[in-house]
Protein backbone atom coordinates (compact mmCIF):
# COMPACT_ATOMS: atom_id res chain seq x y z
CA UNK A 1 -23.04 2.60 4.81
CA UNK A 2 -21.96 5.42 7.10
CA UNK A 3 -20.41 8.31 5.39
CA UNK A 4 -18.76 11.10 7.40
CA UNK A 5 -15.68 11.59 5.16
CA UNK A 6 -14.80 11.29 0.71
CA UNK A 7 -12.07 11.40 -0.85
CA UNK A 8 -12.33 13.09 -4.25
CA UNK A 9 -9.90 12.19 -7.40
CA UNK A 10 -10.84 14.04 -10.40
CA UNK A 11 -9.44 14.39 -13.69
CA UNK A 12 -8.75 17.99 -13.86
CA UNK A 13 -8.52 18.32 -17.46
CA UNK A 14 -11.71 17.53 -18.53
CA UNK A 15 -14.37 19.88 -17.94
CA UNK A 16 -17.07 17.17 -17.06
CA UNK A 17 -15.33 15.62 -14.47
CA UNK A 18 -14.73 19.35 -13.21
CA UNK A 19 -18.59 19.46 -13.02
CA UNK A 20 -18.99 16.50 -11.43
CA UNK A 21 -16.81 17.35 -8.64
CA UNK A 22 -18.77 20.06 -8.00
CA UNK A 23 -21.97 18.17 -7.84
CA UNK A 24 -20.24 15.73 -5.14
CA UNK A 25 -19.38 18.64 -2.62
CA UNK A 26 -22.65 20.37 -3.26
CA UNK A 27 -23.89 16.43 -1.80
CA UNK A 28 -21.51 16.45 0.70
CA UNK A 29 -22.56 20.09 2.16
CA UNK A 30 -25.82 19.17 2.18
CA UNK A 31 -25.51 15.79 4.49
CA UNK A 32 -22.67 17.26 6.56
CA UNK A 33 -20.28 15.18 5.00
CA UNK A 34 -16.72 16.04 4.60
CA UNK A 35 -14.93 16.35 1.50
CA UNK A 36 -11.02 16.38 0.54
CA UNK A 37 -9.44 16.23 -2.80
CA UNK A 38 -6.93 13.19 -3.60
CA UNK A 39 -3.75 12.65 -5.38
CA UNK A 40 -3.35 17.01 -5.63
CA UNK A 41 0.31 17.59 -6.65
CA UNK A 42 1.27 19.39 -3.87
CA UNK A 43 4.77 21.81 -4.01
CA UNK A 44 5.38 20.12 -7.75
CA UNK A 45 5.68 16.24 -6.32
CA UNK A 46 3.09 13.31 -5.74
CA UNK A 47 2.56 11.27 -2.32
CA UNK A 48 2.49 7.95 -1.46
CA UNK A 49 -0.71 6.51 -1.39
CA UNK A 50 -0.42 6.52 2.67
CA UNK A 51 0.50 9.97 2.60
CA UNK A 52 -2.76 10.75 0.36
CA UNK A 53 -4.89 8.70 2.87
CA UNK A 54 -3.82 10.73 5.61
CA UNK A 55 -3.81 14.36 4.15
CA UNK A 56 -7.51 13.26 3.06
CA UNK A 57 -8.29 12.46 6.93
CA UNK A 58 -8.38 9.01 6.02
CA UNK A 59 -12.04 8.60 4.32
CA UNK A 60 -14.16 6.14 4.51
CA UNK A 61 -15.53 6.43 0.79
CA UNK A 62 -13.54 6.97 -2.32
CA UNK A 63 -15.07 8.77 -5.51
CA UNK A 64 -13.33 8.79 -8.80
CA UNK A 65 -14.59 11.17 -11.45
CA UNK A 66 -12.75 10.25 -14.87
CA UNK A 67 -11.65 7.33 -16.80
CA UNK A 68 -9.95 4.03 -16.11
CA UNK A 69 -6.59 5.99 -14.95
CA UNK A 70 -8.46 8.00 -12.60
CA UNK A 71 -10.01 4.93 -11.00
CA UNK A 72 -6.67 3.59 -10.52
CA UNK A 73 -5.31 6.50 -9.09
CA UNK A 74 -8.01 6.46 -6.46
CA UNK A 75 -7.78 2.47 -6.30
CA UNK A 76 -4.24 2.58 -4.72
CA UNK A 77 -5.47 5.18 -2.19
CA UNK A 78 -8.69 3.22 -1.09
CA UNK A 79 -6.57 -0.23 -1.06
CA UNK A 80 -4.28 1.52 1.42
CA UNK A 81 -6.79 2.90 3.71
CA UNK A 82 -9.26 -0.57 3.25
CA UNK A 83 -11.99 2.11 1.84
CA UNK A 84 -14.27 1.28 -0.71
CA UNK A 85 -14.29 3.28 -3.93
CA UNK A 86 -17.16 4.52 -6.31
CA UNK A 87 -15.97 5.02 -9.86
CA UNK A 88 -17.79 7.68 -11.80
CA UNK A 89 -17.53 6.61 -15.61
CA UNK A 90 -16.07 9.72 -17.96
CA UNK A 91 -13.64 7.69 -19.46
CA UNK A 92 -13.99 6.24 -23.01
CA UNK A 93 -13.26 2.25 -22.99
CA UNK A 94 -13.39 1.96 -19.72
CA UNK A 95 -14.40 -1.09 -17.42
CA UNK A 96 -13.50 -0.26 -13.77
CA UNK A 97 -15.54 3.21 -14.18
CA UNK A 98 -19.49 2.52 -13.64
CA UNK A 99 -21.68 5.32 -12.25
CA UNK A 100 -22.28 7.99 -15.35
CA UNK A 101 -22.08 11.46 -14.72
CA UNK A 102 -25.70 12.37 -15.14
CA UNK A 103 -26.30 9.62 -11.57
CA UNK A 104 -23.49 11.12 -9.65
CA UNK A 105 -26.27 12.16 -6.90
CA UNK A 106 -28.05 9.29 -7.18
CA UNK A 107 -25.63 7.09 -6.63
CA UNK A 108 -24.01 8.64 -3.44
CA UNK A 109 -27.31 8.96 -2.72
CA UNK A 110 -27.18 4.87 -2.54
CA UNK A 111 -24.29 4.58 -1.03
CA UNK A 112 -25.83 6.67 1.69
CA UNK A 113 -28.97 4.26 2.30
CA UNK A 114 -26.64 1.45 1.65
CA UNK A 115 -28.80 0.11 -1.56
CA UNK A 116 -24.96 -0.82 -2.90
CA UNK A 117 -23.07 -3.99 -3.12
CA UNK A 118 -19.38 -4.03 -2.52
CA UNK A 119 -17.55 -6.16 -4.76
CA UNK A 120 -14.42 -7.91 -3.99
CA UNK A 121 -11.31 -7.39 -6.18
CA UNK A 122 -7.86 -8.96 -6.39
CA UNK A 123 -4.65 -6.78 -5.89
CA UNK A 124 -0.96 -8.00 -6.83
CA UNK A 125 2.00 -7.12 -4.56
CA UNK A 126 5.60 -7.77 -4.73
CA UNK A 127 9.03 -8.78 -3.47
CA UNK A 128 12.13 -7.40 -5.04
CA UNK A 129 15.79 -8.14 -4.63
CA UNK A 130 16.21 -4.56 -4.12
CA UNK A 131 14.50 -1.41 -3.56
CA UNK A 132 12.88 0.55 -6.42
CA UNK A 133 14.06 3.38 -7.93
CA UNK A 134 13.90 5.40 -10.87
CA UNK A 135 17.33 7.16 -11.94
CA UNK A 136 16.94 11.16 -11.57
CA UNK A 137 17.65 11.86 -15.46
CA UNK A 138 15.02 9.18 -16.74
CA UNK A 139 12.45 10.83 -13.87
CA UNK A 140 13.25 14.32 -15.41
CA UNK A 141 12.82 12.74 -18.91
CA UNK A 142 9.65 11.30 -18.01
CA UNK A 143 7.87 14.25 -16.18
CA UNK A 144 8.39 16.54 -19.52
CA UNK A 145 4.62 17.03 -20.06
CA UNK A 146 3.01 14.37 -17.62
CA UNK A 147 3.64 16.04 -13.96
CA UNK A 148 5.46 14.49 -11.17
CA UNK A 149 5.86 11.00 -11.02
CA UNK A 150 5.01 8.67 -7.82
CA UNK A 151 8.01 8.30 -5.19
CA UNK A 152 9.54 4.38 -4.85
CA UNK A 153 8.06 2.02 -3.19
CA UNK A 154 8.39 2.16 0.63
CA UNK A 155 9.55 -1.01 2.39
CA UNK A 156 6.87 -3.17 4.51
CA UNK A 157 8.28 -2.98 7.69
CA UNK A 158 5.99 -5.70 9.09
CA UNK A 159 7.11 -8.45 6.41
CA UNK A 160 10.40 -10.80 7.29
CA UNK A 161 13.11 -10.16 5.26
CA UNK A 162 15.39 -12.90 3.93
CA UNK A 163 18.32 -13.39 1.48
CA UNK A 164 15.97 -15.41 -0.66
CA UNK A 165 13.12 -13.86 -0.27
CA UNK A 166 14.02 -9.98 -0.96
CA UNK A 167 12.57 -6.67 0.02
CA UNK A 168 8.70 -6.92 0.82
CA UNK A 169 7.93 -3.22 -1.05
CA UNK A 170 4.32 -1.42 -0.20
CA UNK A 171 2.81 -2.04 -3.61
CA UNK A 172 -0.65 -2.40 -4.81
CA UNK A 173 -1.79 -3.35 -8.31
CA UNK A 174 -5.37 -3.43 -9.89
CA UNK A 175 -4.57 -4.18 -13.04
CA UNK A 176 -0.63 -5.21 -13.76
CA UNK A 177 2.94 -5.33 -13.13
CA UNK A 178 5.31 -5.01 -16.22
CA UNK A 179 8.87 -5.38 -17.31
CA UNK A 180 9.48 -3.76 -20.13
CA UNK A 181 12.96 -2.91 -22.05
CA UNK A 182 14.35 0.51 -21.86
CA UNK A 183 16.08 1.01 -25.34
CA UNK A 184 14.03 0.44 -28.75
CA UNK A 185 17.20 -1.51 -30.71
CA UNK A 186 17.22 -4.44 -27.73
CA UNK A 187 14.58 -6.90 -26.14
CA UNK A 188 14.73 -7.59 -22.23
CA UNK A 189 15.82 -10.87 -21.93
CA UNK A 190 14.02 -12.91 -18.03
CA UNK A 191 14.00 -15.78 -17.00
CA UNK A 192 9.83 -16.30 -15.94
CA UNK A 193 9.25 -18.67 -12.78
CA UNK A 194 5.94 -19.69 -11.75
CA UNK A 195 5.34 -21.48 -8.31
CA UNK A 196 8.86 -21.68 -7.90
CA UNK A 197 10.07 -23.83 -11.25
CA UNK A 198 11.49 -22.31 -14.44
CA UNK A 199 8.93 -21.84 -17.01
CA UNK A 200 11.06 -20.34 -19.67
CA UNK A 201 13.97 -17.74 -20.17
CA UNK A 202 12.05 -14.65 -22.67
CA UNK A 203 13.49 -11.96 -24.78
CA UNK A 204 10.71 -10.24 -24.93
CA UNK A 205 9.50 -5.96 -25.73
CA UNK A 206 8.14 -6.90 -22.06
CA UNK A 207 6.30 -9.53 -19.90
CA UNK A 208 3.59 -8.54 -17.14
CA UNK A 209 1.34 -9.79 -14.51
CA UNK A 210 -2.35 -8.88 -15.01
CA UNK A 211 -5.16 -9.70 -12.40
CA UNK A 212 -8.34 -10.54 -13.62
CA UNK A 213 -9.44 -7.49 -13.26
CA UNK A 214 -6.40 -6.04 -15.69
CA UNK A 215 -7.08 -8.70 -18.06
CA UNK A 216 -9.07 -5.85 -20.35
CA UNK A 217 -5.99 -3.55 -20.47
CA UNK A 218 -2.33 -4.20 -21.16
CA UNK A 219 -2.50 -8.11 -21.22
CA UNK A 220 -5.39 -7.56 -23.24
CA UNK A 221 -3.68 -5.36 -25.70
CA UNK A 222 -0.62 -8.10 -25.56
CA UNK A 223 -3.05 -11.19 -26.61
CA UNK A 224 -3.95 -12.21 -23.29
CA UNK A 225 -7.46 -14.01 -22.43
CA UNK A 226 -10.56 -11.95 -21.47
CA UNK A 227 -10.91 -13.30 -17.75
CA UNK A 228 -14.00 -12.06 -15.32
CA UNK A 229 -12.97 -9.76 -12.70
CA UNK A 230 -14.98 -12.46 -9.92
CA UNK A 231 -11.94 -14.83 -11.16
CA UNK A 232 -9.17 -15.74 -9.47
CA UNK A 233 -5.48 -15.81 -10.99
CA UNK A 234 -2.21 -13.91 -11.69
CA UNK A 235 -2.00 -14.19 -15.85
CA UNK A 236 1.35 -14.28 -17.02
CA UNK A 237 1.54 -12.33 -20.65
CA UNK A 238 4.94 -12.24 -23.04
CA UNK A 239 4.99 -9.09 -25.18
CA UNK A 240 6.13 -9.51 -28.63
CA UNK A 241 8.57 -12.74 -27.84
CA UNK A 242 11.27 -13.59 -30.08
CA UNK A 243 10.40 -17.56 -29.08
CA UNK A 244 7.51 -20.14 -30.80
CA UNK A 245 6.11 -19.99 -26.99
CA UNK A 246 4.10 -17.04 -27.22
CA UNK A 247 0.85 -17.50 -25.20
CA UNK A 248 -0.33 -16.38 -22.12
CA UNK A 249 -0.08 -18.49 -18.84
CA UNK A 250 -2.82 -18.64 -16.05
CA UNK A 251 -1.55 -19.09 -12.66
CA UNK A 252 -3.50 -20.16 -9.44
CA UNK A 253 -4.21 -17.32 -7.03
CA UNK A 254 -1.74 -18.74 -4.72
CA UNK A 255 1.00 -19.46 -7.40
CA UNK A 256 3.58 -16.31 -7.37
CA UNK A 257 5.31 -15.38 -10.39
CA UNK A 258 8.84 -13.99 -10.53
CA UNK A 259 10.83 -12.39 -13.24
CA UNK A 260 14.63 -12.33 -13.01
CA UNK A 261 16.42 -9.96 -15.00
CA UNK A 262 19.40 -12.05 -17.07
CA UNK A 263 23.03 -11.14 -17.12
CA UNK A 264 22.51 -11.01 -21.23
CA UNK A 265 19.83 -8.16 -20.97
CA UNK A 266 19.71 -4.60 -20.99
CA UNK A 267 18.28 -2.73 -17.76
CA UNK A 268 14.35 -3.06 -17.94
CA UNK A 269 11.83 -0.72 -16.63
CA UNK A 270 9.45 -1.89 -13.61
CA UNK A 271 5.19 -0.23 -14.14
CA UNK A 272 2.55 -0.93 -11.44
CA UNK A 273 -0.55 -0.18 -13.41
CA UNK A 274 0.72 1.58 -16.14
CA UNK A 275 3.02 4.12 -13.45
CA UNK A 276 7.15 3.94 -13.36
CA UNK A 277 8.19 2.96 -10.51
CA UNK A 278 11.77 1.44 -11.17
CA UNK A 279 14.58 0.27 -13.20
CA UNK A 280 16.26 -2.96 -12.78
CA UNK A 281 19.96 -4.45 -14.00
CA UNK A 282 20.74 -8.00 -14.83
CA UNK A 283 20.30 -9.59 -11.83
CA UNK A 284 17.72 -7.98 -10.28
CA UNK A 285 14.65 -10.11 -10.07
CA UNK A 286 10.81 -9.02 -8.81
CA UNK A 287 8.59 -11.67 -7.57
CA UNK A 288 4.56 -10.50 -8.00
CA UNK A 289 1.78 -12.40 -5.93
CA UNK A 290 -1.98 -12.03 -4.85
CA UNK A 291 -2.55 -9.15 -1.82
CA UNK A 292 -3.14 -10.32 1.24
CA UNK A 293 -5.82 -6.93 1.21
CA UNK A 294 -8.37 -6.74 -1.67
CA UNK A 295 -9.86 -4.08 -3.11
CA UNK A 296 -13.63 -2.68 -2.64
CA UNK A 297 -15.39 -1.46 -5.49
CA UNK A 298 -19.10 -0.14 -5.02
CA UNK A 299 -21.38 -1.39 -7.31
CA UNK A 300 -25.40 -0.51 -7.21
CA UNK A 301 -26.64 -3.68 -9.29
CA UNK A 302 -25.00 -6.84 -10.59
CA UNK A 303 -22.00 -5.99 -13.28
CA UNK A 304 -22.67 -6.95 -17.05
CA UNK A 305 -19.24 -7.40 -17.94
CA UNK A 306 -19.84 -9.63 -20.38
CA UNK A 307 -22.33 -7.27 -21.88
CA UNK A 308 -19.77 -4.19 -21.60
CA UNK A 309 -17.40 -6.45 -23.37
CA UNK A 310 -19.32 -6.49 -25.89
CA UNK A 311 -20.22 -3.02 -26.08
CA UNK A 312 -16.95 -1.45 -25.66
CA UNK A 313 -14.83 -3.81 -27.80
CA UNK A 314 -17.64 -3.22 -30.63
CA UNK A 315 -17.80 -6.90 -30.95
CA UNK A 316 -19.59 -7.91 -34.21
CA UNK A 317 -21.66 -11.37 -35.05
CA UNK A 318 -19.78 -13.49 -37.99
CA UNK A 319 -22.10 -12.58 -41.26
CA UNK A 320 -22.39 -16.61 -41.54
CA UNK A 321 -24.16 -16.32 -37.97
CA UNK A 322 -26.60 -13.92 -39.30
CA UNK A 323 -27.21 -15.33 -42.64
CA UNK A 324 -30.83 -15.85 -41.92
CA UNK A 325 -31.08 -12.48 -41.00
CA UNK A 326 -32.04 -13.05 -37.58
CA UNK A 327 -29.77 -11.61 -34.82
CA UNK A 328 -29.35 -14.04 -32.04
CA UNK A 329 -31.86 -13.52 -29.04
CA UNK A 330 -29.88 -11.77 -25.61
CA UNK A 331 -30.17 -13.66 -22.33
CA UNK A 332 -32.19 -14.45 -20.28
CA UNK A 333 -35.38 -16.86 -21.00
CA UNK A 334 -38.41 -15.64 -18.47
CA UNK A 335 -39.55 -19.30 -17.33
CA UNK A 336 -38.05 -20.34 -13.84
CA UNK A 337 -34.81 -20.87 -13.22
CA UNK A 338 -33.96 -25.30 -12.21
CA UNK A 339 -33.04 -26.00 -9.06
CA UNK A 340 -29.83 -27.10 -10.43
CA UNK A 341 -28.86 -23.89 -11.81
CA UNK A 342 -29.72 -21.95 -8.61
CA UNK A 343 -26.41 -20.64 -7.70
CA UNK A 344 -25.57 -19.70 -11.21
CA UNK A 345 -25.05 -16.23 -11.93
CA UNK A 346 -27.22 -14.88 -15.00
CA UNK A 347 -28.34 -11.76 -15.27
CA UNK A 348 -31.73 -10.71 -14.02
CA UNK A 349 -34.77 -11.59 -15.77
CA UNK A 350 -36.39 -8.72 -17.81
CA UNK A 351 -38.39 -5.93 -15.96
CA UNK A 352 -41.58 -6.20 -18.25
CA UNK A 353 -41.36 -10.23 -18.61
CA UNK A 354 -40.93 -10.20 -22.29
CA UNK A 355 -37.58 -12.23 -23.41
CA UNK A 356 -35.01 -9.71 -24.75
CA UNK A 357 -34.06 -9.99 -28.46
């Protein structure tokens, strides 16, 4: 792909990320490419993700030196300005993050001679029956220690506005949207609608909306279901529930879910991947629903996420499994693949032809 212009988010407090930057703009000076840092908190307060776009000169490549966080940061940039992004992995559990440190060249490189493949990823948006805000003593609370926060939401101007339907606000979400309660001693209590019919009324710690792509973080941590990031589906998770129903729900990518705030409840908190971006009262409802936009991560070779599952979650074989002593053999067999199984994917056959084990 053409690159004339990158945006660069870094995590500035690790040192190797630091490094890496530098290694990007030595790239970029070298093939006349242009190169702007992203999400820089400018006069002590943080843009919009528009406002980033254009202060960057709108790029047409995103890279993201850190961890998951830092991917996300530089996610809600690229969705905004429909550029793909190039996550350079310094975290430590993450699975958005792929290009280590020590390929940083290489892979822009790649990008450069287009030996990538872009990847398709689902976003979340919202309605809301109001406008997001967060009150100014829990903002100065809250930036004790972290930095600014994100302004509200902005309104989309180009969506219809109805009494049933709420404000249309300009939000993007990789991974989740949560409502969470505000005060320790008391649960939020919502009322959870999918596709338009009552599922059940919740007191819950908190209740979010995870894409497939968030399934590994929050919903995960919750006790929601591992789901690959080529699925489709909004997966509604409860959060410590003070009900028998405590499982997750999986909804169709076309089935919205809404959470309406109950007259019973304290005020809850509103989080677009893992940010505050609100507080709503009883009454107040959000509705959360698949992007019309999706997001474009670069990838240069097929994604084992089953395999970094395993990996980062340290999974270990049952000692019944292994009783023999014989660990069970990794995929894939070398013979030919059936003609039935053709548009499977698997991963690749082994370079040297020898079955792994």
């Amino acid at each position: 792909m053409t690159v004339s212009r990158i945006g660069l988010v870094v995590h500035g407090g690790r040192a190797e990320a630091v490094a890496a930057a530098r290694v990007v703009r030595e790239w970029c000076a070298e093939h006349a490419v242009r190169c702007a840092d992203i999400d820089v908190w400018r006069e002590g307060a943080r843009h919009s993700a528009r406002e980033e776009a254009d202060a960057a000169g709108d790029p047409d490549l995103i890279v993201t030196l850190g961890g998951d966080g830092t991917f996300l940061r530089g996610a809600r940039v690229a969705a905004e300005s429909d550029a793909p992004v190039l996550g350079v992995d310094l975290g430590r559990v993450g699975f958005l993050t792929e290009v280590p440190a020590s390929a940083v060249r290489a892979a822009l490189d790649a990008v450069r001679s287009e030996r990538i493949t872009v990847e398709s990823r689902m976003l979340l948006t919202m309605r809301a029956s109001c406008r997001l805000e967060v009150p100014a003593q829990m903002e100065a609370l809250l930036e004790y220690g972290r930095g600014p926060m994100l302004p509200p939401p902005r309104v989309r101007a180009e969506c219809e506005v109805g009494d049933n339907w709420g404000v249309a606000l300009n939000v993007t979400a990789l991974n989740d949207v949560v409502v969470e309660k505000l005060a320790r001693d008391r649960q939020v209590s919502v009322a959870v609608y999918l596709a338009g019919r009552l599922l059940a009324s919740y007191s819950a710690d908190a209740l979010l909306v995870a894409t497939p792509t968030g399934s590994t973080a929050y919903s995960f941590a919750a006790g929601g279901p591992v789901v690959s990031p080529r699925a489709e589906g909004l997966i509604f998770t409860p959060v410590a529930p003070h009900m028998v129903f405590n499982r997750s729900v999986v909804a169709a990518p076309d089935e919205p879910i809404a959470l309406r705030i109950l007259d019973r409840s304290g005020q809850a908190a509103v989080s677009i991947d893992g940010q505050l971006r609100g507080v709503l009262s009883p009454g107040d409802w959000i509705g959360v629903y698949a992007a019309p936009r999706r997001l474009k991560a670069v990838r240069l070779g097929p994604m084992d996420f089953y395999g970094r599952l395993r990996e980062r979650m340290h999974l270990t074989d049952a000692p019944a499994a292994l009783a023999d002593g014989k660990a069970a053999p990794l995929w894939p067999v070398t013979s030919p693949r059936p003609a039935d199984l053709a548009h499977l994917a698997l991963p690749p056959a082994p370079e040297d032809g020898r079955r792994l084990t």
